[in-house]
Protein backbone atom coordinates (compact mmCIF):
# COMPACT_ATOMS: atom_id res chain seq x y z
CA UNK A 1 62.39 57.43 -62.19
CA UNK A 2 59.46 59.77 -61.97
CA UNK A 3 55.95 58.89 -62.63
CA UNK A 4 53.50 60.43 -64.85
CA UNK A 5 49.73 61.07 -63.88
CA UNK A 6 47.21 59.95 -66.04
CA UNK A 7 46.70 63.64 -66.35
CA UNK A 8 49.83 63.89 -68.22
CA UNK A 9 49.34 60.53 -70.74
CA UNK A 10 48.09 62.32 -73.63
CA UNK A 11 44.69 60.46 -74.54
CA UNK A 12 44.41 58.00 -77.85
CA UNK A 13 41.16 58.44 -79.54
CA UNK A 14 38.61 55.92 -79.87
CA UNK A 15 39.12 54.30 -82.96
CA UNK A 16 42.42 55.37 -84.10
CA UNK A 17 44.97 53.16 -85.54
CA UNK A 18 46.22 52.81 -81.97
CA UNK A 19 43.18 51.83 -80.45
CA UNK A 20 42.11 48.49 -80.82
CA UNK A 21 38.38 47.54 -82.33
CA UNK A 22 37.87 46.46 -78.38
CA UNK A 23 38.97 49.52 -76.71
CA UNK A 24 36.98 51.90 -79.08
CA UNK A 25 34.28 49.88 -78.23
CA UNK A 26 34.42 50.82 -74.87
CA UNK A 27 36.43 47.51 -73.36
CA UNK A 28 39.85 48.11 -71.99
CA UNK A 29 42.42 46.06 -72.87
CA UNK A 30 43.71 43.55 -70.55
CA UNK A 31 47.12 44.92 -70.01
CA UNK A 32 45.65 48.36 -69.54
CA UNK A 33 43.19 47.32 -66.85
CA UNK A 34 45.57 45.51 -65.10
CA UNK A 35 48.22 48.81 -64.62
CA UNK A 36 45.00 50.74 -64.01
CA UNK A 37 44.92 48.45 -60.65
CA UNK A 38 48.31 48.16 -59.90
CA UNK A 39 50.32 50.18 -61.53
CA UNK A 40 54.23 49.73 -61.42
CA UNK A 41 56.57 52.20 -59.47
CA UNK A 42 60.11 51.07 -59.05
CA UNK A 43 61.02 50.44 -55.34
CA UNK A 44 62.08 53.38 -53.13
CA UNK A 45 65.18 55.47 -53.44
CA UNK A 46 65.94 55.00 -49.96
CA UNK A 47 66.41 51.53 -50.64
CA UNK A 48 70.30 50.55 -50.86
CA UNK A 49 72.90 47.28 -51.99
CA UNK A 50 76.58 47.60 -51.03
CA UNK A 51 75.71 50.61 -49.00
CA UNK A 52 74.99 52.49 -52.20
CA UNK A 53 71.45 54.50 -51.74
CA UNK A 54 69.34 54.71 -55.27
CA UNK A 55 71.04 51.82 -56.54
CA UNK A 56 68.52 49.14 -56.41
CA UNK A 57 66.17 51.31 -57.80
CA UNK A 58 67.93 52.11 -61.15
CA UNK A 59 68.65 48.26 -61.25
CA UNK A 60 64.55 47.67 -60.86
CA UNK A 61 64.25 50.53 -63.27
CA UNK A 62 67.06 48.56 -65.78
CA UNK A 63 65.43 45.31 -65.58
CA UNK A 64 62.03 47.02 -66.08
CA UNK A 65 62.94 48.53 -69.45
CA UNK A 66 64.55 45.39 -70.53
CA UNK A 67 61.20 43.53 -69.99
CA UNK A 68 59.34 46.05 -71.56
CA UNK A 69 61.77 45.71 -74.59
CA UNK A 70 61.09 41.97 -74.34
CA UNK A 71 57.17 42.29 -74.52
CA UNK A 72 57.38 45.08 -77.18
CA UNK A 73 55.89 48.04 -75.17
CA UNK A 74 56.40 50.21 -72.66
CA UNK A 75 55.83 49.53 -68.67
CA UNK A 76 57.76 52.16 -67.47
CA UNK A 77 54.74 53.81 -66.11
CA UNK A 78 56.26 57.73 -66.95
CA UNK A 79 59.51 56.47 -64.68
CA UNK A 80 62.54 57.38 -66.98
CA UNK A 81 65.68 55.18 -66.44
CA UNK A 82 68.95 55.58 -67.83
CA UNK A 83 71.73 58.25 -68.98
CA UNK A 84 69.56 61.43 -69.31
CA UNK A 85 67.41 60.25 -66.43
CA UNK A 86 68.68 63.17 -63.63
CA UNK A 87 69.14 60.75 -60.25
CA UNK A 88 69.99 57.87 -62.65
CA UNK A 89 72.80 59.90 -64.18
CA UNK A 90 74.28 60.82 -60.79
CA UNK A 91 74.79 57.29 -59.76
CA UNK A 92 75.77 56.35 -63.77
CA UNK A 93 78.73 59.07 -63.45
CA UNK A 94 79.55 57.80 -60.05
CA UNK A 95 79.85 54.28 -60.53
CA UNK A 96 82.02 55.75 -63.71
CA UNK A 97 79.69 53.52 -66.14
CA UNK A 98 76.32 54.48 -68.33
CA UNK A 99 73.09 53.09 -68.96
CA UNK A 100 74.20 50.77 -71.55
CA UNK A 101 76.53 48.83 -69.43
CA UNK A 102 74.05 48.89 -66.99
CA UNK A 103 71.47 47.02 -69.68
CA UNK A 104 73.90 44.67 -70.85
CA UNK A 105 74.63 43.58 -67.26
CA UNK A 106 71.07 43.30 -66.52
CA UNK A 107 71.13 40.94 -69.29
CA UNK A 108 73.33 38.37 -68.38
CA UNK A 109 72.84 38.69 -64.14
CA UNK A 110 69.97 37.59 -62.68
CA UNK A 111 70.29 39.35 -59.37
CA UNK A 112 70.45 42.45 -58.23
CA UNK A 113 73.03 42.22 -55.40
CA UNK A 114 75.15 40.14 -57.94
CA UNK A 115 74.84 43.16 -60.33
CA UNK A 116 75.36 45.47 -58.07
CA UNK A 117 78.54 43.84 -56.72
CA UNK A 118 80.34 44.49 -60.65
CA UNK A 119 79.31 47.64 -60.90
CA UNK A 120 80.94 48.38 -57.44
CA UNK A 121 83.68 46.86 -58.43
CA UNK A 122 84.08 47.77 -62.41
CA UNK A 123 84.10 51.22 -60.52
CA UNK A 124 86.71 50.91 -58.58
CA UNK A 125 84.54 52.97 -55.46
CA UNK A 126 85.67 51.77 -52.15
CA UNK A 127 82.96 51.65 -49.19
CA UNK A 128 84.21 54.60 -47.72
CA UNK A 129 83.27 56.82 -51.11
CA UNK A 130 79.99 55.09 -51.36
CA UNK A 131 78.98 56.08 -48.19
CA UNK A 132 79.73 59.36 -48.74
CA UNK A 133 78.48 59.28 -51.93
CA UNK A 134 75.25 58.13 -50.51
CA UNK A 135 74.93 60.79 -47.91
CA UNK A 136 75.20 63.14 -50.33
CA UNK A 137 72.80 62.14 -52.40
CA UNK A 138 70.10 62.01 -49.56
CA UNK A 139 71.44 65.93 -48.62
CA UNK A 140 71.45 67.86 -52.10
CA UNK A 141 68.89 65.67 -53.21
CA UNK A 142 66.36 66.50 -50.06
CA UNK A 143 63.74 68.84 -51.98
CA UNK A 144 63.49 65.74 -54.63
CA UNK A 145 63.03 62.76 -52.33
CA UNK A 146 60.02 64.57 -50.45
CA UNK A 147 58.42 65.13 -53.61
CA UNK A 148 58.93 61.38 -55.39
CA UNK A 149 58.31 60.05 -52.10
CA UNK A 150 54.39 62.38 -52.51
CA UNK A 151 54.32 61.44 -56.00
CA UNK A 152 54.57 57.47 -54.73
CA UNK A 153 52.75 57.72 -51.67
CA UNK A 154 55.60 57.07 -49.08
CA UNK A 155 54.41 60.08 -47.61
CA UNK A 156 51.06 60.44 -44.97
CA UNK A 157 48.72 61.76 -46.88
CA UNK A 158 47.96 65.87 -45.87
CA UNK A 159 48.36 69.39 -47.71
CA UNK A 160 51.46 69.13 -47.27
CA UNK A 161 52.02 65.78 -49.62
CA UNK A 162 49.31 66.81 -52.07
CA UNK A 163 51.12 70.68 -52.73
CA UNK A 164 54.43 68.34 -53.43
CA UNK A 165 52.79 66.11 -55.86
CA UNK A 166 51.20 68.67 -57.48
CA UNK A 167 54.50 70.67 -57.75
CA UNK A 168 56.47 67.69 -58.72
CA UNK A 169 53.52 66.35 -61.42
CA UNK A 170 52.44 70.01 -62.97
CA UNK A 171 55.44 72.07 -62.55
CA UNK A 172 58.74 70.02 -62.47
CA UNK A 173 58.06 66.84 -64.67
CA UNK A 174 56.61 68.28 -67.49
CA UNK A 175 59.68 70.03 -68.82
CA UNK A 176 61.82 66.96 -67.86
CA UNK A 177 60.14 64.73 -69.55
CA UNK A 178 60.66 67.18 -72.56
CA UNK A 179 64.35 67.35 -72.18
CA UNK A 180 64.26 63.62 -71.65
CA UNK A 181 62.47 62.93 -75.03
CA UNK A 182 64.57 65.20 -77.06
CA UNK A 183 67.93 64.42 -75.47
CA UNK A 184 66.95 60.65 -75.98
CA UNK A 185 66.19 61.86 -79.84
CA UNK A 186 69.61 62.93 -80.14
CA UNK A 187 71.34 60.33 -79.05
CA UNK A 188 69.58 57.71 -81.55
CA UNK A 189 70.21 60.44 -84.20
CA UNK A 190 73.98 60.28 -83.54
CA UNK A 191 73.55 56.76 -83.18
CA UNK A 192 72.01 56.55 -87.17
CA UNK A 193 74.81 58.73 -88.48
């Protein structure tokens, strides 16, 4: 769910094995020119199905991965999605599922509301605790939303939106997407055993 800065990619040098003949010769790939003009960002957090804030997001955020999966790479864009992914793992825990129910879902339903509707209901949450659950969210969550809503640029641009991003791209993410990697590591570790 957050976004990395080209600041943060770590560069590929020209020529190595994971640069192609093209791109060492100065050409950018296709694929990579194309995010370079529109580069993906999941829809906003404020967005909401079934009354449930954040939801559609992690579904956009679902389906992404599973495409990337599809197409053998990664178009994530530095969002995370899943289990270990903080706002991701709030809903997960309170629609009392994980991410790979979530995937599997994604799978097999083509639409969002549709997917939304069984893990509502898989849950077991009534309206009443989704709404709550929701305004919650928006309330401890507050500090957060300003700052992915700066890194995305749902904000008007001014100090006050560049001192967020910069806050949320040089001091919060980096260690997240640390913790992300490694707790990530684990889990296909324990997977192997």
């Amino acid at each position: 769910m957050y976004h990395q800065t080209k600041a943060q990619i770590p560069p590929v040098a020209p020529g190595s094995a994971a640069t192609p003949a093209s791109a060492a010769a100065g050409e950018p790939r296709p694929q990579e020119a194309e995010a370079a003009l529109n580069p993906w960002m999941p829809r906003s957090w404020r967005e909401e199905i079934m009354g449930c804030v954040f939801l559609p997001r992690m579904l956009e955020k679902g389906r992404r991965v599973l495409e990337g999966k599809r197409q053998g790479r990664d178009l994530m864009n530095g969002y995370l999605f899943g289990d270990f992914d903080y706002a991701d793992g709030m809903l997960l825990r309170f629609l009392r599922t994980n991410e790979a129910r979530v995937v599997e879902l994604l799978r097999r339903v083509p639409e969002d509301v549709a997917a939304a509707g069984v893990l509502i209901s898989e849950s077991g949450r009534t309206r009443p605790e989704i709404d709550a659950w929701s305004r919650r969210f928006r309330r401890i969550n507050a500090a957060f939303t300003a700052m992915w809503d700066a890194d995305e640029g749902r904000r008007k641009p001014g100090l006050g939106t560049s001192l967020l991003r910069g806050l949320y791209n040089v001091l919060l993410m980096p260690p997240v997407y640390l913790a992300f990697r490694i707790a990530v590591g684990l889990r296909r570790l324990r997977r192997n055993r």
